[in-house]
Protein backbone atom coordinates (compact mmCIF):
# COMPACT_ATOMS: atom_id res chain seq x y z
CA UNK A 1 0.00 0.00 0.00
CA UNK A 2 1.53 3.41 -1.12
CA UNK A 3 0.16 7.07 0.08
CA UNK A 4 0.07 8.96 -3.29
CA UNK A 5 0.39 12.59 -2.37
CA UNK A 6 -1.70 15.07 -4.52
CA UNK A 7 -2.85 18.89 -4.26
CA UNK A 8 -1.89 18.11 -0.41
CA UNK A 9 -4.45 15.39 -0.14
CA UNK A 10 -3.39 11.82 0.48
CA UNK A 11 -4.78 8.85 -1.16
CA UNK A 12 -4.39 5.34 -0.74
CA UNK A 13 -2.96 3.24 -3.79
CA UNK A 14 -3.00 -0.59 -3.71
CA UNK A 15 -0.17 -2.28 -5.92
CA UNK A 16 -0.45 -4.98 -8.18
CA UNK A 17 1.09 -8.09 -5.97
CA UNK A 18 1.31 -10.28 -8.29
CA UNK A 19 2.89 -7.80 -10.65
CA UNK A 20 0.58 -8.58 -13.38
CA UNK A 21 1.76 -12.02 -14.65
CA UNK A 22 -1.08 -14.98 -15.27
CA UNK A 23 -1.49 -17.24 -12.24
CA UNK A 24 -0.83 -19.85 -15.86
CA UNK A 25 2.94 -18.12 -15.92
CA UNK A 26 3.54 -17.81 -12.26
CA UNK A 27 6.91 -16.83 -11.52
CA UNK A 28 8.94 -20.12 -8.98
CA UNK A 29 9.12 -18.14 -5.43
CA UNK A 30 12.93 -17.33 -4.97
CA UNK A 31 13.47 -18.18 -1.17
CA UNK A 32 14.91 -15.27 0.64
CA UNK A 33 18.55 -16.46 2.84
CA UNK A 34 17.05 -17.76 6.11
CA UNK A 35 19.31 -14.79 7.88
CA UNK A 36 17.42 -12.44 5.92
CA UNK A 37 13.68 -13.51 6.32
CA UNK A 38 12.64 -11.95 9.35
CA UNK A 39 14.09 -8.17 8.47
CA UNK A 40 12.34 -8.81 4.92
CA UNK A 41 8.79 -10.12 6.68
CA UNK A 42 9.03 -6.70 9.00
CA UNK A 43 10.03 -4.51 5.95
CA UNK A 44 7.41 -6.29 3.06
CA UNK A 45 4.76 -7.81 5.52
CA UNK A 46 2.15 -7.96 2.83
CA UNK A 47 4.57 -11.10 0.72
CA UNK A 48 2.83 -14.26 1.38
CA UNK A 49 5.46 -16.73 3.87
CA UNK A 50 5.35 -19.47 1.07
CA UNK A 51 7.10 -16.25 -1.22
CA UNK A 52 9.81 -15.88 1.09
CA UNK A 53 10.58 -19.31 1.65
CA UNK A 54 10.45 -20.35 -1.54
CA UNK A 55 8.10 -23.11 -0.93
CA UNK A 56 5.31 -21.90 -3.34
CA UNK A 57 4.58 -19.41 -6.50
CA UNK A 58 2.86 -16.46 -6.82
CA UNK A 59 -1.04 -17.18 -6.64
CA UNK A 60 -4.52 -16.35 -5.99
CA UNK A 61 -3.71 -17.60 -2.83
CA UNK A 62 -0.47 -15.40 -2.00
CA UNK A 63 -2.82 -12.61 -3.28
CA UNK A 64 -5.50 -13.29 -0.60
CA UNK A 65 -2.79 -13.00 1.77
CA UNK A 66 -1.70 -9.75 0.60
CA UNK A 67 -5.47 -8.83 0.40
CA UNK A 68 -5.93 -9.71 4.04
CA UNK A 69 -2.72 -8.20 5.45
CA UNK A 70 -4.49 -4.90 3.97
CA UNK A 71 -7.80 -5.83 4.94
CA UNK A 72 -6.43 -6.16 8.41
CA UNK A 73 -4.58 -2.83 8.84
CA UNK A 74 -7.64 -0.82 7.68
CA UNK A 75 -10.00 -2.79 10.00
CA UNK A 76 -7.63 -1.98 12.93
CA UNK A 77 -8.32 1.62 12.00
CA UNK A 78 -12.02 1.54 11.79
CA UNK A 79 -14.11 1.74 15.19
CA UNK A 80 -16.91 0.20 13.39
CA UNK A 81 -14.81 -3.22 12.44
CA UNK A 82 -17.00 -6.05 13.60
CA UNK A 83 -15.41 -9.23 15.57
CA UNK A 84 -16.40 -11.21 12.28
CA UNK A 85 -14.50 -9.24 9.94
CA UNK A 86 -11.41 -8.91 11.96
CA UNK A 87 -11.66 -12.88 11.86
CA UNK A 88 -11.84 -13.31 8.47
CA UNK A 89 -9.14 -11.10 7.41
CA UNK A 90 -6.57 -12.79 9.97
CA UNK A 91 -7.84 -16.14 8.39
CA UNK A 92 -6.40 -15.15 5.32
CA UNK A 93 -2.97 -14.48 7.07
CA UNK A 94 -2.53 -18.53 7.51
CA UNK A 95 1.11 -19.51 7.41
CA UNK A 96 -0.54 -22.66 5.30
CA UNK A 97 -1.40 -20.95 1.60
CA UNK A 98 -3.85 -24.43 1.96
CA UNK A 99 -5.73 -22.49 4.82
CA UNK A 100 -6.12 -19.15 3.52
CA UNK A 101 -9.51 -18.15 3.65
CA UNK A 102 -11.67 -17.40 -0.25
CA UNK A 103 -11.80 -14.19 -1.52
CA UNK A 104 -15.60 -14.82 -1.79
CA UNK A 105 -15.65 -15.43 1.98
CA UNK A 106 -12.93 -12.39 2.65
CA UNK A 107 -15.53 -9.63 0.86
CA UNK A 108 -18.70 -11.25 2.18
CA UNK A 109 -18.16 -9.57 5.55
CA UNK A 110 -15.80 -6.94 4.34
């Protein structure tokens, strides 16, 4: 998530994660040195674990991850996030990619 800064206004801009290649093509995960993974979880906490291990490719799975990590920071912000939503979001945030919660189910109580 980037803050695009306009006239003085801000505006939030969600990136492509799965930098617009067919879940057909996906790219092979490149696992990221086991020293490094932790400082590059903190710094890109929206990359799916299977990404930085190197244990999956990119997919519509990775991209609910990413989906939820988001979904998760806005509902922390909102007074009016229900128990139900904040659920749902962390169930997308499964270290299993197996686990992840749908999309379907994800904006059904977003």
């Amino acid at each position: 998530m980037l803050e695009e800064r306009e006239n003085g206004s801000v505006n939030p801009v969600i990136t492509d994660f799965g930098k617009a290649s067919f879940a057909s093509n996906a790219k092979p995960a490149v696992a990221v040195a086991i020293s490094k993974r932790e400082e590059y979880q903190k710094r890109y906490p929206h990359i799916a674990p299977e990404s930085v291990c190197g244990t999956g490719r990119q997919s519509f799975k990775s991209n609910i991850f990413s989906f939820g990590r988001i979904a998760l920071a806005v509902l922390d912000l909102l007074p009016t996030a229900t128990a139900r939503s904040t659920k749902m979001a962390k169930s997308a945030l499964n270290e299993d990619p197996e686990q992840h919660t749908s999309l379907n189910e994800l904006l059904t109580v977003l």
